[in-house]
N, C-alpha and C. Protein backbone atom coordinates (compact mmCIF):
# COMPACT_ATOMS: atom_id res chain seq x y z
N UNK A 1 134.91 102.93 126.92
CA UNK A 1 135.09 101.53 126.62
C UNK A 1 133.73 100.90 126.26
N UNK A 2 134.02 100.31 125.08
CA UNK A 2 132.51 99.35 124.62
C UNK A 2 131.81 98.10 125.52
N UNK A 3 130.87 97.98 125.67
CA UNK A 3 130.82 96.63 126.40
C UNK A 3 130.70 95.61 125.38
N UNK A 4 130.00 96.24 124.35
CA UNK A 4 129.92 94.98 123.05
C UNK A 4 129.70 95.40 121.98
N UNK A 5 130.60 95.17 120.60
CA UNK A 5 130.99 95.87 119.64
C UNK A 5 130.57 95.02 118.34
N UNK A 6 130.22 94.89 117.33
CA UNK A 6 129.84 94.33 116.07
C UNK A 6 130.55 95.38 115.05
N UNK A 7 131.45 94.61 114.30
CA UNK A 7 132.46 95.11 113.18
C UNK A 7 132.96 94.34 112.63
N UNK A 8 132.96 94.69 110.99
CA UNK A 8 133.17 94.38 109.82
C UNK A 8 134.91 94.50 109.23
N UNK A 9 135.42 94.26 109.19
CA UNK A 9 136.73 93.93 108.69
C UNK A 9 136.85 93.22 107.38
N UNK A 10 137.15 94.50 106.56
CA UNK A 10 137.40 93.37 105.05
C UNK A 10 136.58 91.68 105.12
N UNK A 11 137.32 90.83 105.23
CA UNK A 11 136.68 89.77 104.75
C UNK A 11 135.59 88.90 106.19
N UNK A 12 135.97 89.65 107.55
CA UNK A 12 135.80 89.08 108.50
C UNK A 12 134.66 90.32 109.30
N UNK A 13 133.94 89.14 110.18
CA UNK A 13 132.94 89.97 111.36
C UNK A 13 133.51 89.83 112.28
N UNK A 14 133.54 90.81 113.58
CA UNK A 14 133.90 90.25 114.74
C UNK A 14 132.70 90.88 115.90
N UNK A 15 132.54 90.24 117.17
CA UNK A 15 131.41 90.78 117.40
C UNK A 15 131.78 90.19 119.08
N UNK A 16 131.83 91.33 119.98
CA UNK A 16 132.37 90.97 121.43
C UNK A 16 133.82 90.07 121.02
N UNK A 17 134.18 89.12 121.71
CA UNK A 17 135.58 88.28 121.71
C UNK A 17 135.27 87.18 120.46
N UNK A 18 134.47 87.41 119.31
CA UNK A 18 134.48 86.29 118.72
C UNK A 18 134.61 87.09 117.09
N UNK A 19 134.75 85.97 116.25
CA UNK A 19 135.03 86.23 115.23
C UNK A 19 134.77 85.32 114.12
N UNK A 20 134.09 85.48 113.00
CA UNK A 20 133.81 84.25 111.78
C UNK A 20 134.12 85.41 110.51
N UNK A 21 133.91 84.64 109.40
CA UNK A 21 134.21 84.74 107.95
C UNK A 21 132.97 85.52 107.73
N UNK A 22 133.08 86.89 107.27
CA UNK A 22 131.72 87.55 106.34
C UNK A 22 131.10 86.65 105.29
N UNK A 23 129.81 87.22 105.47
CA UNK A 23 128.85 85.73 104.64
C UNK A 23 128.48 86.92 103.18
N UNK A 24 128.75 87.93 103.72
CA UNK A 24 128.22 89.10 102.72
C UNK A 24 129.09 90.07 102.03
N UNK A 25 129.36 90.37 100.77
CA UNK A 25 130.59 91.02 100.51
C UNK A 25 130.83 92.85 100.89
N UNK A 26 129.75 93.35 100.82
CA UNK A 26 129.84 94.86 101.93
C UNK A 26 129.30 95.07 103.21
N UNK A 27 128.60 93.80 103.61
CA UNK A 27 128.32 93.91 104.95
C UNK A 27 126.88 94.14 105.72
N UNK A 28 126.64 94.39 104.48
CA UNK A 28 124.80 94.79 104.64
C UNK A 28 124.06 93.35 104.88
N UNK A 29 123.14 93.61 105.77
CA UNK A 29 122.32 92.10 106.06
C UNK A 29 123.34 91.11 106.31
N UNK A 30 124.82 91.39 106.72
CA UNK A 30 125.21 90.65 107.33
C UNK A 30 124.51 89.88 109.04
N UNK A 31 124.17 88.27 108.87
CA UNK A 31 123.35 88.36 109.63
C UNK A 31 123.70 88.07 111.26
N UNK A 32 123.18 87.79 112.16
CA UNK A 32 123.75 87.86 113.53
C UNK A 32 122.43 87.25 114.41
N UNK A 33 121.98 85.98 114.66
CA UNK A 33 120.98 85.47 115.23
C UNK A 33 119.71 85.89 114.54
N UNK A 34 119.39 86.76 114.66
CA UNK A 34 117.81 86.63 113.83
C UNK A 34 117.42 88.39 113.83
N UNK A 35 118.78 88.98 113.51
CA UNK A 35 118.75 90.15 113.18
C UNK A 35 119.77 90.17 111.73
N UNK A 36 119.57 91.47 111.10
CA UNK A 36 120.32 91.79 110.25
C UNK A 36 121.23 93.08 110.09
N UNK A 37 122.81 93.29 109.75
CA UNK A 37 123.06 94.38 110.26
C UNK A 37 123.09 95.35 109.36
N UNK A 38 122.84 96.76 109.66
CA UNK A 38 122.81 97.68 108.43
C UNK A 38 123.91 98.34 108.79
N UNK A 39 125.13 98.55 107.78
CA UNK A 39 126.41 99.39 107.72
C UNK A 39 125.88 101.19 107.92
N UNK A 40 125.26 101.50 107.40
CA UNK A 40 124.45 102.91 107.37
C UNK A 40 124.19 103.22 108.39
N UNK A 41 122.75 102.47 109.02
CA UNK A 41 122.33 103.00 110.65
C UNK A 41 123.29 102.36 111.76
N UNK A 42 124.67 101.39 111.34
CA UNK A 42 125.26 100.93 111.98
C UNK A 42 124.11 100.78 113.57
N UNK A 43 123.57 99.67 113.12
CA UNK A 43 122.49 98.66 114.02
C UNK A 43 122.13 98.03 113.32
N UNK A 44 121.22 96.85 114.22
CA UNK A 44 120.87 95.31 113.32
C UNK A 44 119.11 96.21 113.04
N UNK A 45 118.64 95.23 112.45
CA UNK A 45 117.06 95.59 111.83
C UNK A 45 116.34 93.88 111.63
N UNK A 46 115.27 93.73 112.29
CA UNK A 46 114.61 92.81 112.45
C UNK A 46 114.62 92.40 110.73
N UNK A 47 114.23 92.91 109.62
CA UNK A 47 114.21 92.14 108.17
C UNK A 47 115.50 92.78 107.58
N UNK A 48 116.14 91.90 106.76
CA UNK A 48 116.87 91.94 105.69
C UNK A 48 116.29 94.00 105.05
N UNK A 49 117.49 94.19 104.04
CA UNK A 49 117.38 95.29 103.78
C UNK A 49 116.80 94.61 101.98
N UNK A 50 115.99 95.42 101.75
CA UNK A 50 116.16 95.47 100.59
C UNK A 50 116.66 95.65 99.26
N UNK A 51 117.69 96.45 99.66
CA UNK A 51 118.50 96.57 98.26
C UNK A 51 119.82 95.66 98.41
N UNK A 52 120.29 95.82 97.00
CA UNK A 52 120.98 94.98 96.83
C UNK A 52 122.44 94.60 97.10
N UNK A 53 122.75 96.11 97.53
CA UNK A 53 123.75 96.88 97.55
C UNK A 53 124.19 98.40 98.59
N UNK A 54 125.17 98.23 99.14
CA UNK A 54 125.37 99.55 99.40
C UNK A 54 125.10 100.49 98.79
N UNK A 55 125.22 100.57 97.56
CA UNK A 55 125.56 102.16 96.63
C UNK A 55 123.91 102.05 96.18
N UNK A 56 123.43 101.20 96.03
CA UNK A 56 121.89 100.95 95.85
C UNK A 56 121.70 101.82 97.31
N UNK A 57 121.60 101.48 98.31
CA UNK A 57 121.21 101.82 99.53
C UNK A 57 121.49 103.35 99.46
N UNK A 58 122.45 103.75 99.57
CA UNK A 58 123.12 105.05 99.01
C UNK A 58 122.55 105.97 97.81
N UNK A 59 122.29 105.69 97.45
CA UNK A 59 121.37 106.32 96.08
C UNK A 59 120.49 106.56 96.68
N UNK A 60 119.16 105.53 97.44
CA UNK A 60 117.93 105.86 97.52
C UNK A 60 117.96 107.06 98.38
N UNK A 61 118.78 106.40 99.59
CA UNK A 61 119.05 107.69 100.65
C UNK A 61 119.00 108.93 100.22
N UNK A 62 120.08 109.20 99.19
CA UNK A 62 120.24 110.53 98.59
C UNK A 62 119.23 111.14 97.57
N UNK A 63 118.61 110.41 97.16
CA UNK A 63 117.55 110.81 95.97
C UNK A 63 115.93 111.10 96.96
N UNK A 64 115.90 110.48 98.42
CA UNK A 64 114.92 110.36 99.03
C UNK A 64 115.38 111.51 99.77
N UNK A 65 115.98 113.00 100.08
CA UNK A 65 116.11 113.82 100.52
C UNK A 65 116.72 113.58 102.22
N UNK A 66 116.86 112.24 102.33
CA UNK A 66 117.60 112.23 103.59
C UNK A 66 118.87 112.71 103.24
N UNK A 67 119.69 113.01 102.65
CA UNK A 67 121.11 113.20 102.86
C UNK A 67 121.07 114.91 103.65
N UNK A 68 119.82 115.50 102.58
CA UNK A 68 120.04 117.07 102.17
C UNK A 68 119.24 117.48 103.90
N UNK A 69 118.54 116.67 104.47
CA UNK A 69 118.05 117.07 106.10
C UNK A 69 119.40 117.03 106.89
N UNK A 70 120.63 115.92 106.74
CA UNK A 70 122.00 116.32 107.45
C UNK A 70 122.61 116.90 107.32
N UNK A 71 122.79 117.61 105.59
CA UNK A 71 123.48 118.96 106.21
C UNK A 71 123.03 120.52 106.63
């Protein structure tokens, strides 16, 4: 059992017993007090991500040889 959970639902965040409207359309740098959350490392990160995009995010990953160290 979780004690406290942060998740993305299509159009909505929910996070422990509460719930608001996504401010972000895939979820990335969706923000949460004075963190930002990353869908990938699924955890928040003190700055905004830089790209623009998931599949942006996704690309670099894969072109930067992290993918090919997991398998």
């Amino acid at each position: 059992m979780a004690i406290w959970k942060f998740m993305i639902n299509d159009k909505d965040v929910s996070y422990g017993t509460r719930s608001r409207k996504s401010l972000t359309h895939e979820g990335c740098n969706e923000p949460y007090k004075d963190r930002y959350w990353c869908p990938q490392k699924k955890w928040f990160t003190k700055e905004a991500c830089p790209f623009i995009n998931k599949r942006e995010c996704e690309n670099f990953t894969w072109m930067s040889g992290e993918r090919l160290a997991k398998l």
